[in-house]
C-alpha atoms as a PDB file:
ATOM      1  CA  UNK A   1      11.823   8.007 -24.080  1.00  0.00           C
ATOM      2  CA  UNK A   2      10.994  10.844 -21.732  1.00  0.00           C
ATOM      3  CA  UNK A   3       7.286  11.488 -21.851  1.00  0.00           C
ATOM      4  CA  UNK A   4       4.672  12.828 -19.463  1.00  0.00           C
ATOM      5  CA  UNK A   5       1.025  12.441 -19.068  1.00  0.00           C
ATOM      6  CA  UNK A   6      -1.336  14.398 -16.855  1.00  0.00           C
ATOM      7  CA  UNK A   7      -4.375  12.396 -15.113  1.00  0.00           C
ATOM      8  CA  UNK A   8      -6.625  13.381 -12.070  1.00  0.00           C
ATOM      9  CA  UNK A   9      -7.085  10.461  -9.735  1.00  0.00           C
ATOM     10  CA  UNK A  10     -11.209   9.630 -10.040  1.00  0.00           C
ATOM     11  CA  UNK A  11     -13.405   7.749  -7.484  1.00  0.00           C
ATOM     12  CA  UNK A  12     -12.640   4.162  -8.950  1.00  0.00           C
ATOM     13  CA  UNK A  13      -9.478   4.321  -8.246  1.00  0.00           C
ATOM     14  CA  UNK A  14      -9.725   5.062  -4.556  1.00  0.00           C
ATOM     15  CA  UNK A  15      -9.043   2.207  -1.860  1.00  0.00           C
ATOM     16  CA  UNK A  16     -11.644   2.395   0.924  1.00  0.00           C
ATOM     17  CA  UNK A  17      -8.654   4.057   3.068  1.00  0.00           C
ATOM     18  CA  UNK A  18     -10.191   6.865   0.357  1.00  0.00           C
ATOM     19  CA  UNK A  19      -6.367   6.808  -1.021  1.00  0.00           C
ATOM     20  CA  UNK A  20      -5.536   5.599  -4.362  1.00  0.00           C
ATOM     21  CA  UNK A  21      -5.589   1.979  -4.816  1.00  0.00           C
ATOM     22  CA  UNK A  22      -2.055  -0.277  -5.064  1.00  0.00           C
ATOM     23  CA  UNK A  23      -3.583  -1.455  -8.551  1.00  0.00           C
ATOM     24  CA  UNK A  24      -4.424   2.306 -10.022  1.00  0.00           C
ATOM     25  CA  UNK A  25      -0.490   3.448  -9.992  1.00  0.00           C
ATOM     26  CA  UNK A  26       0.271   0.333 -12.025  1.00  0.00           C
ATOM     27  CA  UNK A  27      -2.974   0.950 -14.549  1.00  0.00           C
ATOM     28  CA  UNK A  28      -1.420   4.816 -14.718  1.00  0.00           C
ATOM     29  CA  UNK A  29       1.926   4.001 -15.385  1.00  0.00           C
ATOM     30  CA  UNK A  30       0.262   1.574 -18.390  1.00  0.00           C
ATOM     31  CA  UNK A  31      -1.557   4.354 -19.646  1.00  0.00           C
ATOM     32  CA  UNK A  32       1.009   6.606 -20.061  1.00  0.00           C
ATOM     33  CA  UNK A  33       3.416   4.120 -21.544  1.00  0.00           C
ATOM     34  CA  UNK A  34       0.259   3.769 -24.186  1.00  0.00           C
ATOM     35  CA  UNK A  35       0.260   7.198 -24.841  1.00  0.00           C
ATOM     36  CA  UNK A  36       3.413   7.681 -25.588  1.00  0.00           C
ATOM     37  CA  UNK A  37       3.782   4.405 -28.080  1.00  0.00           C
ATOM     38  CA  UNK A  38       0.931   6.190 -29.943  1.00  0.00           C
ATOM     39  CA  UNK A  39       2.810   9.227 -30.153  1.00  0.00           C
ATOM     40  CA  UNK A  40       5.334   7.210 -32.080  1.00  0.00           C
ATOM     41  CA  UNK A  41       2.888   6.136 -34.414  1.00  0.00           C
ATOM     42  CA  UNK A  42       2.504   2.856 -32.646  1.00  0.00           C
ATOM     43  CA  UNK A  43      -1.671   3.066 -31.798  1.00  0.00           C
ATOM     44  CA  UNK A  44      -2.915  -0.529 -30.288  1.00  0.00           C
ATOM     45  CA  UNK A  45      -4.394  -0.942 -34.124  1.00  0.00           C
ATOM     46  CA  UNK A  46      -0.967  -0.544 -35.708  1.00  0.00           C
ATOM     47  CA  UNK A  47       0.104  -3.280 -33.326  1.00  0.00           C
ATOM     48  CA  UNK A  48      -3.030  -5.493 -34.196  1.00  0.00           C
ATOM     49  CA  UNK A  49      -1.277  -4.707 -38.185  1.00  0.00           C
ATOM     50  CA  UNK A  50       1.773  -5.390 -37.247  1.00  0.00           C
ATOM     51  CA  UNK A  51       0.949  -8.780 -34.755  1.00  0.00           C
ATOM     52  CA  UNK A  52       3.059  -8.309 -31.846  1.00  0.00           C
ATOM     53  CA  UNK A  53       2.222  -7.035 -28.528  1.00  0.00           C
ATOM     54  CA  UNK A  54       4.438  -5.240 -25.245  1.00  0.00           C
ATOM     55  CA  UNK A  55       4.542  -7.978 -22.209  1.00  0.00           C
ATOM     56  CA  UNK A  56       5.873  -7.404 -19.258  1.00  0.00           C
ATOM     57  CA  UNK A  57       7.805  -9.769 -16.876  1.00  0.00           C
ATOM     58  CA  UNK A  58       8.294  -7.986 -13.668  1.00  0.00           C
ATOM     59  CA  UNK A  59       6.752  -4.621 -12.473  1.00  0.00           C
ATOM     60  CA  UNK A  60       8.003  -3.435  -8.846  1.00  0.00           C
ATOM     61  CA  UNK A  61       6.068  -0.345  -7.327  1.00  0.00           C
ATOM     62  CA  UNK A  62       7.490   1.706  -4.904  1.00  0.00           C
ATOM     63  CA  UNK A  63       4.826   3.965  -2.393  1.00  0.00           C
ATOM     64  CA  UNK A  64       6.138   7.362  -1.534  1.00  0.00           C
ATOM     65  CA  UNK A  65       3.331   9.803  -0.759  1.00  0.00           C
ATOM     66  CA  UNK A  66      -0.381   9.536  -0.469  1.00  0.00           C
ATOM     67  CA  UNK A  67      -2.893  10.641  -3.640  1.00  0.00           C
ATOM     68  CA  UNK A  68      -6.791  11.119  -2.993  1.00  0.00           C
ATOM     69  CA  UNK A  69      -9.443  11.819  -5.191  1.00  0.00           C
ATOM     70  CA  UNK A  70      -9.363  14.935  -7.353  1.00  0.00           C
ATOM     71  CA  UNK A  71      -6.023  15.443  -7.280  1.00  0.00           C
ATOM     72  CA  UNK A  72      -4.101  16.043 -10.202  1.00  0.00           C
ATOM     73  CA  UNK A  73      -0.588  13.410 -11.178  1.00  0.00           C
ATOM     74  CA  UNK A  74       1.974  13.382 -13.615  1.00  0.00           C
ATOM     75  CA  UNK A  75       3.082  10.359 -15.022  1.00  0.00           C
ATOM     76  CA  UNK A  76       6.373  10.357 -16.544  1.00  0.00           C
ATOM     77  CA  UNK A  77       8.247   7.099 -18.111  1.00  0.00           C
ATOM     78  CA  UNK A  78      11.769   6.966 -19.297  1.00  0.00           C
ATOM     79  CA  UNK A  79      13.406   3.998 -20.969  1.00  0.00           C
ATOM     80  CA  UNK A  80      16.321   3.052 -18.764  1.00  0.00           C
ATOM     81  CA  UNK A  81      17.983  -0.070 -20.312  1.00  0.00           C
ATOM     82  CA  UNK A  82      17.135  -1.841 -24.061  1.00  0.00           C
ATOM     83  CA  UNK A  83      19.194  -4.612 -25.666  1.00  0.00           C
ATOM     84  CA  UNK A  84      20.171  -3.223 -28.826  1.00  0.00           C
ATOM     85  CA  UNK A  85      17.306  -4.352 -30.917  1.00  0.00           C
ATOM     86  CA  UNK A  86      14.779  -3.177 -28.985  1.00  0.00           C
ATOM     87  CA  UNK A  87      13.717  -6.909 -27.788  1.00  0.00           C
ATOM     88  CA  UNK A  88      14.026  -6.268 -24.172  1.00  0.00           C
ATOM     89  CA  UNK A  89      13.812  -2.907 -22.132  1.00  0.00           C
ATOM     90  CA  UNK A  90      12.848  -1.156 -19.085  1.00  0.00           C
ATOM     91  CA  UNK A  91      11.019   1.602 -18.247  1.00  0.00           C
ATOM     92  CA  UNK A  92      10.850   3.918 -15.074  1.00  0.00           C
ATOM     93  CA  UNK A  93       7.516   5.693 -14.766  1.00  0.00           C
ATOM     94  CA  UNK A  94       7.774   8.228 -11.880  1.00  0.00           C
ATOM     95  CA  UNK A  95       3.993   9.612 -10.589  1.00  0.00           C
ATOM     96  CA  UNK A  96       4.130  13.029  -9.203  1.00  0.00           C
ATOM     97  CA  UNK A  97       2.175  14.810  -7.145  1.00  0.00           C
ATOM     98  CA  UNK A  98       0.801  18.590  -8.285  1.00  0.00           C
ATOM     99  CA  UNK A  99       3.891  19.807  -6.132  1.00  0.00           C
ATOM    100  CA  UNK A 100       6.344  18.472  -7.404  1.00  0.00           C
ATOM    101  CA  UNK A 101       6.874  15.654  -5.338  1.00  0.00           C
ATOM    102  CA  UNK A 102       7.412  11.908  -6.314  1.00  0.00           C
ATOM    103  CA  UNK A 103       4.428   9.763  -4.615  1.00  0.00           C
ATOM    104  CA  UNK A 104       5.446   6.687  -6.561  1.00  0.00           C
ATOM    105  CA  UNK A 105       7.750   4.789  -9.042  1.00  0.00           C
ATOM    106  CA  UNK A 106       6.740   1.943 -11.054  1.00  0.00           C
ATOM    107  CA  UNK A 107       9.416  -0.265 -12.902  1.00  0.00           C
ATOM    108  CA  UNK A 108       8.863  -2.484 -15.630  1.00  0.00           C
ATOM    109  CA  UNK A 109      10.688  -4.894 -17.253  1.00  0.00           C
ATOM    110  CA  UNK A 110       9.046  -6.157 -20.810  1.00  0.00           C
ATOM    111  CA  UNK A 111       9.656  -7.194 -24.147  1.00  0.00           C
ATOM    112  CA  UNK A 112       7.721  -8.108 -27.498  1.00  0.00           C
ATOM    113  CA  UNK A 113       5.498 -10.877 -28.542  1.00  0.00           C
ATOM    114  CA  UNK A 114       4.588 -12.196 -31.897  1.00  0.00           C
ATOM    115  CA  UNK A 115       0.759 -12.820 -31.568  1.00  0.00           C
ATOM    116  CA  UNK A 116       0.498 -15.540 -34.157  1.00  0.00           C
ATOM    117  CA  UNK A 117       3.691 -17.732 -33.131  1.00  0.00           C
ATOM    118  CA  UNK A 118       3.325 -16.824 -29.345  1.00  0.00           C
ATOM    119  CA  UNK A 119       7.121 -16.263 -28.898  1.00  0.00           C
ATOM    120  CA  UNK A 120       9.317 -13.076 -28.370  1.00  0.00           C
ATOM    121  CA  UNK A 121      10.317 -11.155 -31.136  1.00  0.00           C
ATOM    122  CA  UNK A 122      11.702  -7.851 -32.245  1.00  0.00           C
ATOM    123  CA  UNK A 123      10.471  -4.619 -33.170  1.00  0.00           C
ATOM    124  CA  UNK A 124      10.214  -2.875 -36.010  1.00  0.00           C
ATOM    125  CA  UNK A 125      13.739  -0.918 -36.369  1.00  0.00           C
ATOM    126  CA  UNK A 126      12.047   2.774 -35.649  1.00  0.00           C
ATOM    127  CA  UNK A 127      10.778   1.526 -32.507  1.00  0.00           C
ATOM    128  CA  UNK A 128      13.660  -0.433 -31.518  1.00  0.00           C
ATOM    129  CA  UNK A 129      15.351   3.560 -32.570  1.00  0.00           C
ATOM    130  CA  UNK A 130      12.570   4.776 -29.818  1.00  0.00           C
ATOM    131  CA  UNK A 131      13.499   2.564 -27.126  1.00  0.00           C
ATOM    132  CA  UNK A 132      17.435   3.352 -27.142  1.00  0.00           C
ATOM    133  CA  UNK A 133      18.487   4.850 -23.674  1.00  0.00           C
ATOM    134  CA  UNK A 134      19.237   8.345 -24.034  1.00  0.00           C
ATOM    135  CA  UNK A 135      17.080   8.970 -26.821  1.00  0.00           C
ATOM    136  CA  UNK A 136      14.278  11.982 -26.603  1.00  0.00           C
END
């Protein structure tokens, strides 16, 4: 996966430092990892049909530069490790600045849940296909 989403930071997610808010880099980098599962196809009603769910066990941030209100960020993600299933993976979402410049990264580490039995599971074999490394 290498995908990109563009936001603009809005009031809520300012801290009263009138920077953006620890909390609002992870909510972006969930967004955009949203996004681009619905690009695939997989919308949060196709995984209400389907019964499982993403879950994450760990997600680190890292705080590079500053955002404020009204400016404009790219969030990109990139799958960096999968088992070969697609049960486990981890994604790198890096938030960029209008400039170019990183301001954060945010690094997840999740896998899949089967909503009725409450246990990991795997995913279907097209999205185990999207989460390969490597793969566009």
């Amino acid at each position: 996966m290498n995908h990109s989403q563009t936001y603009t930071v809005r009031w809520a997610e300012l801290d009263p430092n009138g920077h953006m808010r620890h909390s609002a880099y992870a909510d972006f980098a969930a967004d955009q990892r949203v996004h681009w599962l619905a690009s695939l196809g997989y919308t949060v009603q196709k995984f209400a049909e389907l019964r499982i769910g993403p879950i994450l066990f760990r997600e680190e941030t890292k705080f590079l530069k500053e955002l404020h209100g009204g400016e404009s960020i790219r969030v990109e993600g990139v799958v960096t490790a999968a088992t070969p299933d697609g049960a486990r993976w981890t994604i790198l979402h890096t938030i960029y600045k209008a400039d170019g410049r990183v301001a954060a990264t945010v690094e997840v580490d999740g896998a899949w849940l089967d909503l009725d039995r409450r246990k990991l599971t795997t995913p279907p074999a097209e999205l185990a296909q999207a989460l390969a490394v490597g793969q566009e």
